[in-house]
C-alpha atoms as a PDB file:
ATOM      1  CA  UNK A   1     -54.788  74.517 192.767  1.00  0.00           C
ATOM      2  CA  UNK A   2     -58.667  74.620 193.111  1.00  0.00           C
ATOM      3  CA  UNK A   3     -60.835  73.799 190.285  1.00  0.00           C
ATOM      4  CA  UNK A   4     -62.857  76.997 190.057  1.00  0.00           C
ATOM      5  CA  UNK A   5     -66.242  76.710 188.601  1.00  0.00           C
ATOM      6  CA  UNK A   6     -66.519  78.718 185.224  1.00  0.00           C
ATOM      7  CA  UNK A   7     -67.498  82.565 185.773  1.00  0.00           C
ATOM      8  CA  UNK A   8     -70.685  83.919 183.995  1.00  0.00           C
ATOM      9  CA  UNK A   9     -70.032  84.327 180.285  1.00  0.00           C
ATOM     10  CA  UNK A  10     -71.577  87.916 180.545  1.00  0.00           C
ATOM     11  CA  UNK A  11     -69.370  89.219 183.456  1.00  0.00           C
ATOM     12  CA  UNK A  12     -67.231  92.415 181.878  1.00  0.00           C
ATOM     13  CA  UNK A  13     -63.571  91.620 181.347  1.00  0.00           C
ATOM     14  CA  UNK A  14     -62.043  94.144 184.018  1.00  0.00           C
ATOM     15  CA  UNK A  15     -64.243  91.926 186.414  1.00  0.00           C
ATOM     16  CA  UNK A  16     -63.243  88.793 184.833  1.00  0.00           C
ATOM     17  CA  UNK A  17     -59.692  90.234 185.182  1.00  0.00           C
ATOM     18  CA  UNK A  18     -59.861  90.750 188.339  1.00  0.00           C
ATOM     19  CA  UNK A  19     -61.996  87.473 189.866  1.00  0.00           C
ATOM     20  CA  UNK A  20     -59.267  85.380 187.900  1.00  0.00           C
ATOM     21  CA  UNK A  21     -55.923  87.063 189.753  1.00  0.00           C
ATOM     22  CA  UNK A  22     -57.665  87.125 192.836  1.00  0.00           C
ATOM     23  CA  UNK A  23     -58.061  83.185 192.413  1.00  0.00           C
ATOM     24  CA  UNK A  24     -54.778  83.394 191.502  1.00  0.00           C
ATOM     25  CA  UNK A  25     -53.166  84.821 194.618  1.00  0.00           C
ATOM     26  CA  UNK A  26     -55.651  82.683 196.629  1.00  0.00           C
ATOM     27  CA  UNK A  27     -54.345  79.581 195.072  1.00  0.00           C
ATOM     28  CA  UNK A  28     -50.470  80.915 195.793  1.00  0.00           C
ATOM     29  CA  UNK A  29     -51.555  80.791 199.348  1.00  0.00           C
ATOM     30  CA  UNK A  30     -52.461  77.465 199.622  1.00  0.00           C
ATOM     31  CA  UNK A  31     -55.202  78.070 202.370  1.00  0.00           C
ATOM     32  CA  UNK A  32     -58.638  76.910 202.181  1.00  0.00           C
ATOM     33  CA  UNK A  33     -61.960  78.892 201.830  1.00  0.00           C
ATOM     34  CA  UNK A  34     -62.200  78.887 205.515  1.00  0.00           C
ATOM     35  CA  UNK A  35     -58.502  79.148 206.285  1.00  0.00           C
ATOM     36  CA  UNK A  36     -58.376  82.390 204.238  1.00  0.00           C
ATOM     37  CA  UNK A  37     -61.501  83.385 206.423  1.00  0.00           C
ATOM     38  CA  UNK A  38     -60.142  82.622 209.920  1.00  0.00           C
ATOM     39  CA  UNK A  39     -56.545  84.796 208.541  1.00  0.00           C
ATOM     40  CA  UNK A  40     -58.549  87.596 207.223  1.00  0.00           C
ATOM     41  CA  UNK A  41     -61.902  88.499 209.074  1.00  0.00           C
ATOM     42  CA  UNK A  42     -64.141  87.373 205.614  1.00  0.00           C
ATOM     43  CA  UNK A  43     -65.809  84.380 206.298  1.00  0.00           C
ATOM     44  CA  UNK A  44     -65.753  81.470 203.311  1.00  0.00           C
ATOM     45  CA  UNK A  45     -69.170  82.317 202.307  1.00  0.00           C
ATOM     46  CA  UNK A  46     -68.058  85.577 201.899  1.00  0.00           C
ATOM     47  CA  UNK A  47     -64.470  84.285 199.758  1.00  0.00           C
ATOM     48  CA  UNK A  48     -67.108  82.278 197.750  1.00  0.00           C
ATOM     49  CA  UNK A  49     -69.150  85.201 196.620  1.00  0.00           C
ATOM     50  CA  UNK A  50     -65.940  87.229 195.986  1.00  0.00           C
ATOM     51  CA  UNK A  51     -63.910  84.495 194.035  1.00  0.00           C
ATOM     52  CA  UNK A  52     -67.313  83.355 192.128  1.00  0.00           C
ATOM     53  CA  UNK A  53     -68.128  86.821 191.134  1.00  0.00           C
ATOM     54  CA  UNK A  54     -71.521  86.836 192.259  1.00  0.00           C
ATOM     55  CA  UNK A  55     -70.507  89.717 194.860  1.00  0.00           C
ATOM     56  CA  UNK A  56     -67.344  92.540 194.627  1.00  0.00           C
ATOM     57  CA  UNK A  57     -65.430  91.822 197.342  1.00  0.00           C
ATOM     58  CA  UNK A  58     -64.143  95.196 200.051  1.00  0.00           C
ATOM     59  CA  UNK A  59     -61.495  96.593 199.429  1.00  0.00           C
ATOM     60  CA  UNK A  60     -60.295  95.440 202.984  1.00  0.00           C
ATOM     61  CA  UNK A  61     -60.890  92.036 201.628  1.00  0.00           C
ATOM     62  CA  UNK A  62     -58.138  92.542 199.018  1.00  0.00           C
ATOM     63  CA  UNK A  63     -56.077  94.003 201.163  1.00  0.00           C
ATOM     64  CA  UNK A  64     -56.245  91.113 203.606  1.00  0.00           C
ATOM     65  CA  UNK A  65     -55.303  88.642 200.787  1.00  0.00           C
ATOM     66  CA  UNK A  66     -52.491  90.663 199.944  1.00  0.00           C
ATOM     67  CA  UNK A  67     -51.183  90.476 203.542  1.00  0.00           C
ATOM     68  CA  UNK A  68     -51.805  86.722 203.942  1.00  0.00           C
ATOM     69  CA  UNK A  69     -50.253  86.350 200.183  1.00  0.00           C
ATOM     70  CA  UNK A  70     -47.135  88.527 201.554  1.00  0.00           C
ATOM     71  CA  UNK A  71     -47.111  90.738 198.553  1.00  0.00           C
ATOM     72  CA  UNK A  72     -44.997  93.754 198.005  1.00  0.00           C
ATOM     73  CA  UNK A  73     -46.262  97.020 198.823  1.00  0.00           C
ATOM     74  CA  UNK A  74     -46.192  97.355 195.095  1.00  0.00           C
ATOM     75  CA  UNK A  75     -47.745  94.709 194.246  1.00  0.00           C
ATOM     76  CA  UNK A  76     -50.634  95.128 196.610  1.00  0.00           C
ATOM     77  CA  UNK A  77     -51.038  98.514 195.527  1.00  0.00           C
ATOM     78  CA  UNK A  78     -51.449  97.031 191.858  1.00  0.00           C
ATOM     79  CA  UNK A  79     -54.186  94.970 193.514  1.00  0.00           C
ATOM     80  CA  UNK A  80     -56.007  97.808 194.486  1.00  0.00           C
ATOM     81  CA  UNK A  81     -55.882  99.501 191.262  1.00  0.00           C
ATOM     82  CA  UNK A  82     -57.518  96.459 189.797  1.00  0.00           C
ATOM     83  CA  UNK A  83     -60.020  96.390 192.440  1.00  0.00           C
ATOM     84  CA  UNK A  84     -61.639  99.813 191.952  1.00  0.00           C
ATOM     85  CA  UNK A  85     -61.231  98.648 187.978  1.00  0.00           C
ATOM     86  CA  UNK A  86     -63.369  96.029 188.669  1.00  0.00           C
ATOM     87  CA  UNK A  87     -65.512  97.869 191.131  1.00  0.00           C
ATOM     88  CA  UNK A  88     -66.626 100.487 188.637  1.00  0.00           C
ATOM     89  CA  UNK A  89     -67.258  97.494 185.978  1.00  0.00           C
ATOM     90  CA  UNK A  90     -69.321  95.397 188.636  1.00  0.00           C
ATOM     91  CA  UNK A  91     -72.748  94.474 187.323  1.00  0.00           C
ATOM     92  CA  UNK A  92     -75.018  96.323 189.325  1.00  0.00           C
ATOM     93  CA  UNK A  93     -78.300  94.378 191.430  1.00  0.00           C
ATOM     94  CA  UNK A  94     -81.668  93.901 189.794  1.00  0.00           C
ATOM     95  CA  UNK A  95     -84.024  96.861 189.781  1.00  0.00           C
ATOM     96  CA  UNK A  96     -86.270  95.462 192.438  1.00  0.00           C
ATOM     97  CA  UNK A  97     -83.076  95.573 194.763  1.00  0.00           C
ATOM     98  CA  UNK A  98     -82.472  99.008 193.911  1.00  0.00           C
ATOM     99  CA  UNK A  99     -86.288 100.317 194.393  1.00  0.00           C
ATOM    100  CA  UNK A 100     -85.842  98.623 198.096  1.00  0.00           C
ATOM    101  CA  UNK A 101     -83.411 100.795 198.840  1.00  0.00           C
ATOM    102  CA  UNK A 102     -80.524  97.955 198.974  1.00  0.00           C
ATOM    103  CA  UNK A 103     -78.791  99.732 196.282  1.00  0.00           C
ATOM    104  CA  UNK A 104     -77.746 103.824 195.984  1.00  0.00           C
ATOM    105  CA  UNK A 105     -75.112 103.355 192.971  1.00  0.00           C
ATOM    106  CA  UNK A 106     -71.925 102.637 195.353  1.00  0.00           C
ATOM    107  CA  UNK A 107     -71.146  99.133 196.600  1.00  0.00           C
ATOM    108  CA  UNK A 108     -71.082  99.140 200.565  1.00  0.00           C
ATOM    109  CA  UNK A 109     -67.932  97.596 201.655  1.00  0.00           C
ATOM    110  CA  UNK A 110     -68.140  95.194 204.598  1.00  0.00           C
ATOM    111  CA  UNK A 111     -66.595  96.143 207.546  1.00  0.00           C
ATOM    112  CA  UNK A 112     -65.615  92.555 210.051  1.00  0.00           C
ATOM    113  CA  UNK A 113     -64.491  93.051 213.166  1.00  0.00           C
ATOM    114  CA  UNK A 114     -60.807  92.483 213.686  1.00  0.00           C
ATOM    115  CA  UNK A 115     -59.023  90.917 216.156  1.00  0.00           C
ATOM    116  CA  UNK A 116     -57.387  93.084 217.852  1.00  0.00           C
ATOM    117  CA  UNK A 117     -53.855  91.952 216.797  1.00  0.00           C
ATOM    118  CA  UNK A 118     -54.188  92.799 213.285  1.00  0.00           C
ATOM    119  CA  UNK A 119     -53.624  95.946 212.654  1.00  0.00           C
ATOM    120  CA  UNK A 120     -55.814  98.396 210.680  1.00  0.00           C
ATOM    121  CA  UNK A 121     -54.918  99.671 207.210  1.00  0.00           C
ATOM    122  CA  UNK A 122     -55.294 102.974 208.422  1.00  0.00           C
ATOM    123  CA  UNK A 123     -52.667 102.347 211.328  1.00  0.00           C
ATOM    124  CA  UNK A 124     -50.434 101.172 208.588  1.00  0.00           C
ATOM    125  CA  UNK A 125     -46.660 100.532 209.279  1.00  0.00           C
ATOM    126  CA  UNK A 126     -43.825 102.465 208.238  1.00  0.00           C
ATOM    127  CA  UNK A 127     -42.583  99.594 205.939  1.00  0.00           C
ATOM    128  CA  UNK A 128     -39.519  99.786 208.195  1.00  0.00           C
ATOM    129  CA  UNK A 129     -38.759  96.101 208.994  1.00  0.00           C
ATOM    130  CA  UNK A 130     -36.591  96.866 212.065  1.00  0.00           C
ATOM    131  CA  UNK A 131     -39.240  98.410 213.300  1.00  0.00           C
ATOM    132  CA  UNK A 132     -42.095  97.092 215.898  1.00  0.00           C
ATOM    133  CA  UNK A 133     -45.430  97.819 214.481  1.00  0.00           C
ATOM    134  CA  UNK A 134     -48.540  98.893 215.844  1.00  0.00           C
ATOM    135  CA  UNK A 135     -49.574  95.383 216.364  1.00  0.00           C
ATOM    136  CA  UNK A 136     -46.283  93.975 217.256  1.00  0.00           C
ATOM    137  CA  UNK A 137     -46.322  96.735 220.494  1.00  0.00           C
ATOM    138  CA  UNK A 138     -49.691  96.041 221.959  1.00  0.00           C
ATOM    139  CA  UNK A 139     -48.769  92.296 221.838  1.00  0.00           C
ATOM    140  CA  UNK A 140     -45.519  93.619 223.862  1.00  0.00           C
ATOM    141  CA  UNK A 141     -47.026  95.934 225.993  1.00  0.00           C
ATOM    142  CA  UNK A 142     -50.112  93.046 227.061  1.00  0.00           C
ATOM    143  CA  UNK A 143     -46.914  90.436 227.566  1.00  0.00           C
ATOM    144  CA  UNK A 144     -45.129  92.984 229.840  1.00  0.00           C
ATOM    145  CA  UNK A 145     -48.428  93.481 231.817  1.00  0.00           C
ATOM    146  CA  UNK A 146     -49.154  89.840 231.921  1.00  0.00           C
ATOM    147  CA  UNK A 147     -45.295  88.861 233.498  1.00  0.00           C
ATOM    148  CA  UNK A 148     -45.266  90.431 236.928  1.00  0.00           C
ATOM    149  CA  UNK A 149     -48.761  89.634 237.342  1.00  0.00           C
ATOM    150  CA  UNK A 150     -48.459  85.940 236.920  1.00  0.00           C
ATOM    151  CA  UNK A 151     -45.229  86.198 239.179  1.00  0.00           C
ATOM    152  CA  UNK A 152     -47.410  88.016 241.606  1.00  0.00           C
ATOM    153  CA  UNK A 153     -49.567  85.326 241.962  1.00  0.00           C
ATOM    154  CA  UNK A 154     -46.989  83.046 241.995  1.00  0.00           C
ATOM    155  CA  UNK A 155     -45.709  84.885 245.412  1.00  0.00           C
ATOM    156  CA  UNK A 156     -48.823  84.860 246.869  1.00  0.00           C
ATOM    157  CA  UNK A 157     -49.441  81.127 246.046  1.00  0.00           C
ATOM    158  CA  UNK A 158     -46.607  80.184 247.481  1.00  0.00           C
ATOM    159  CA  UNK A 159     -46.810  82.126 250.447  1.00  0.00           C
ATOM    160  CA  UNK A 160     -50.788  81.365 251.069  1.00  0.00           C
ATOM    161  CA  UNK A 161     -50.560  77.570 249.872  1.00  0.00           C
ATOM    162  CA  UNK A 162     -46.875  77.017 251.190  1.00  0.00           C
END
């Protein structure tokens, strides 16, 4: 388990809520800062800010916990109740921040750029575990491409070098 540092006294208690099970299902993982930022796209500054509650994390953020936690559908789902809880609770930036601009009232949710193996929450999969998902094809399809093309070169190796 990590040894959190204390959250701000001041911090409302659906945020405090939700910082606290998010640690929670971190710590269940048993990754690192930067281990839960190479599985999810969110880099460990970014965990930091989220887990520390100096920053709401996106809701992709939660999602990709839940995934690298292996939570039920449920149970994720429960996480994203919590999340827009939390979201709407979120002590807002200074004033100066707002009169810049940085701030119009709704949190902007990172966006990280995904490999392209994970798949997106919008792709989604059926929940059907017998089934292939949208991830689990394109790493089929690019192995299928990639198998006669290494044996073609193998061919031609032989025949050019042999």
């Amino acid at each position: 388990m990590s040894a959190w540092q204390p959250l701000p006294d001041d911090l409302p208690p659906e945020v405090r809520h939700f910082v606290e099970q998010v640690r929670l299902l971190k710590d269940r993982t048993g990754l690192s800062l930067a281990a839960l930022g190479a599985r999810t796209a969110y880099s460990k500054s970014s965990w930091q800010r989220y887990l520390n509650a100096t920053q709401p994390p996106p809701r992709q953020a939660i999602a990709a916990l839940c995934r690298v936690a292996e939570l039920t559908p449920a149970d994720a789902e429960r996480f994203g109740v919590r999340w827009e809880l939390a979201v709407r609770a979120w002590p807002r930036p200074p004033a100066p921040a707002q009169q810049a601009g940085a701030y119009d009232g709704v949190y902007e949710e990172e966006v990280p750029t995904l490999p392209w193996w994970v798949e997106s929450e919008s792709a989604g999969d059926s929940g059907d575990s017998g089934a292939l998902g949208d991830s689990s094809r394109r790493v089929l399809l690019v192995a299928l491409l990639l198998v006669p093309a290494l044996v073609m070169l193998a061919v031609i190796g032989a025949v050019v070098f042999g």
